[in-house]
Protein backbone atom coordinates (compact mmCIF):
# COMPACT_ATOMS: atom_id res chain seq x y z
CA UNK A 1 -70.26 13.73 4.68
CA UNK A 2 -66.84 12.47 3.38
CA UNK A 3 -66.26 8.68 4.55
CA UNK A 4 -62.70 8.04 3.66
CA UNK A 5 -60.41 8.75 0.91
CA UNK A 6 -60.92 6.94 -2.67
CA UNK A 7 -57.58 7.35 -4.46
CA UNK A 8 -54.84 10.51 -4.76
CA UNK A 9 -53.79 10.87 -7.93
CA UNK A 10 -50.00 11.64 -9.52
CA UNK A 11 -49.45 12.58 -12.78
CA UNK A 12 -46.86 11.25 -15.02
CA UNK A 13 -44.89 11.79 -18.72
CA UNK A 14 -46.25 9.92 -21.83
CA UNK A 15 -44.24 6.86 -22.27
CA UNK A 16 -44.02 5.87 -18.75
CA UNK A 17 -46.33 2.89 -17.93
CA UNK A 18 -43.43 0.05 -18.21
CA UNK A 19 -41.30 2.23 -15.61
CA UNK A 20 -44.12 2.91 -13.23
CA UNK A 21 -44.92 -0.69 -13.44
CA UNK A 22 -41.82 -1.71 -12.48
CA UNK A 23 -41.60 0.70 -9.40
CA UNK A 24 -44.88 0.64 -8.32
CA UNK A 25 -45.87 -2.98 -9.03
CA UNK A 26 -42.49 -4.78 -8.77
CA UNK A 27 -40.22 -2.34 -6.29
CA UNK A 28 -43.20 -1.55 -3.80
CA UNK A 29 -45.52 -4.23 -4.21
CA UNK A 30 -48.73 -2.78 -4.99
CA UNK A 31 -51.00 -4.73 -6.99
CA UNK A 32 -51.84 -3.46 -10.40
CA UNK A 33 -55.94 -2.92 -11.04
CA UNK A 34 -57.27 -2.33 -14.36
CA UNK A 35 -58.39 1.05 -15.90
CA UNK A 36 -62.35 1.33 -16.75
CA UNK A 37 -62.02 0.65 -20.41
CA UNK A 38 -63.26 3.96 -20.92
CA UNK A 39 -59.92 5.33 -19.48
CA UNK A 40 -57.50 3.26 -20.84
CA UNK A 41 -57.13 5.66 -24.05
CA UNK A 42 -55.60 7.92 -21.31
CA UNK A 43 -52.44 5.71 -20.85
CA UNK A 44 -51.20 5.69 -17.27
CA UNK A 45 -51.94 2.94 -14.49
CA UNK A 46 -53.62 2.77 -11.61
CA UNK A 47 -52.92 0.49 -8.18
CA UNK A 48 -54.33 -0.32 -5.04
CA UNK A 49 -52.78 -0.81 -1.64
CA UNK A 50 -55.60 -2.07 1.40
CA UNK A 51 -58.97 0.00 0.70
CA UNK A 52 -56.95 2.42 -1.43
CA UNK A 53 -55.96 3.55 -5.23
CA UNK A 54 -53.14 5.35 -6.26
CA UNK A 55 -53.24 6.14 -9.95
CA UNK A 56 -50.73 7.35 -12.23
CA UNK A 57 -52.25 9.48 -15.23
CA UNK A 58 -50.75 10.56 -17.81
CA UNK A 59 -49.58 14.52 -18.48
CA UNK A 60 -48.34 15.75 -21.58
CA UNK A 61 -47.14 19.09 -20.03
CA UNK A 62 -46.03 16.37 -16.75
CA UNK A 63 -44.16 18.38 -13.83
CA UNK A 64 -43.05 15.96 -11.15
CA UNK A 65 -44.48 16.57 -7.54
CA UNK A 66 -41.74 17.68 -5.57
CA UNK A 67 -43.80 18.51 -2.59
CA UNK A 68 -47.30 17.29 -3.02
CA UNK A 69 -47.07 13.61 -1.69
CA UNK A 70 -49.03 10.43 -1.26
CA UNK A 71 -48.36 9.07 2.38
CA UNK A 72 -47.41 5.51 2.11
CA UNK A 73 -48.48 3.87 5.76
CA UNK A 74 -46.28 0.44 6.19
CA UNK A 75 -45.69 -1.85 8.29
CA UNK A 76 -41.66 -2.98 9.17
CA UNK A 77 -40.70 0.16 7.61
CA UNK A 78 -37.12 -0.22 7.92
CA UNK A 79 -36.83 -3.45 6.41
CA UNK A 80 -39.15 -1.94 3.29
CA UNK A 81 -36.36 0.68 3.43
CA UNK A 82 -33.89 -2.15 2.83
CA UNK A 83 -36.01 -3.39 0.25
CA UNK A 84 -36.01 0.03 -1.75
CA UNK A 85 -32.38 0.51 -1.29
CA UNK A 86 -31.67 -2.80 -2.80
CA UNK A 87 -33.24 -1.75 -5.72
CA UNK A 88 -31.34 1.63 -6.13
CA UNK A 89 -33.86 4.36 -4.94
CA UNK A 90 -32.74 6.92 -2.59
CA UNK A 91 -34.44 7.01 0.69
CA UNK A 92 -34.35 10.26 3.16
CA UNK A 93 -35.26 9.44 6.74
CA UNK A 94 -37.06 12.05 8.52
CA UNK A 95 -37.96 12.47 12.16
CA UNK A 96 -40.26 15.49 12.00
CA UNK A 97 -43.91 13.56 12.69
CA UNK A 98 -44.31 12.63 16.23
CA UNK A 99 -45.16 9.28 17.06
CA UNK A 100 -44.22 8.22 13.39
CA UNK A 101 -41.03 6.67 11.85
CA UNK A 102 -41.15 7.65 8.05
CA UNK A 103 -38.87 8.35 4.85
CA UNK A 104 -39.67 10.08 1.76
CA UNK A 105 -38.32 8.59 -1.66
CA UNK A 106 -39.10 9.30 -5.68
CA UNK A 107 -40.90 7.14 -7.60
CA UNK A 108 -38.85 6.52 -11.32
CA UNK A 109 -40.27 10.03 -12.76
CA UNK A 110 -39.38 12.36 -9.85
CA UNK A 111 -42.54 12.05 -7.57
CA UNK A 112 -42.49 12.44 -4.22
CA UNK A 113 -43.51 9.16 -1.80
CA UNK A 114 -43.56 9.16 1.87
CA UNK A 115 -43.38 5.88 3.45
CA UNK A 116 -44.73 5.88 7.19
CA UNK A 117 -45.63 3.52 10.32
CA UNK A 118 -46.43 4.55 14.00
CA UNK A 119 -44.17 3.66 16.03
CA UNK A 120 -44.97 0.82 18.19
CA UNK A 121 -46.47 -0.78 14.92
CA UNK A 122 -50.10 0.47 15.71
């Protein structure tokens, strides 16, 4: 029986921890968690955000995901919106989900986010 979901994982080029730390820690806000020490060899990072981990690992033959996504749920969307914007990243509202305000952006190595609340704030 499957009882929620752990972490989604996005891959990333070699060299790029101090850029995803920027955008992931500093423009989004996640907190940064540490690596098993086991895994750090790997490079890459790994965050958190409520009950759930998003990690960034490292590809040496790194594609960006262009539709594959991680589904960002927020709350005061639009002002987090704002808050992207201010620090130069693109953000594409879409109205396609009902019941849902949401945008998709790309993280600094071409990943694709989507950034969601329900409307009504629920």
């Amino acid at each position: 029986m499957i009882t929620g979901l752990d972490h989604v994982q996005l891959a990333a080029p070699p060299g790029s921890e101090a850029a995803l730390r920027a955008f992931y820690g500093g423009v989004l806000g996640l907190r940064e968690i540490p690596k098993p020490p086991s895994l750090t060899e790997r490079g890459g990072c790994w965050f958190e955000a409520g009950e759930g981990q998003l990690h960034l690992g490292i590809d040496p033959d790194f594609h960006p995901a262009r539709r594959a996504h991680p589904a960002l749920r927020t709350t005061g969307l639009r002002a987090y919106a704002h808050r992207l914007a201010a620090h130069g990243v693109a953000v594409t509202w879409d109205t396609g989900l009902p019941g849902h305000d949401r945008f998709y952006a790309y993280d600094p190595v071409g990943n694709r986010l989507e950034f969601l609340e329900r409307r009504g704030g629920g």
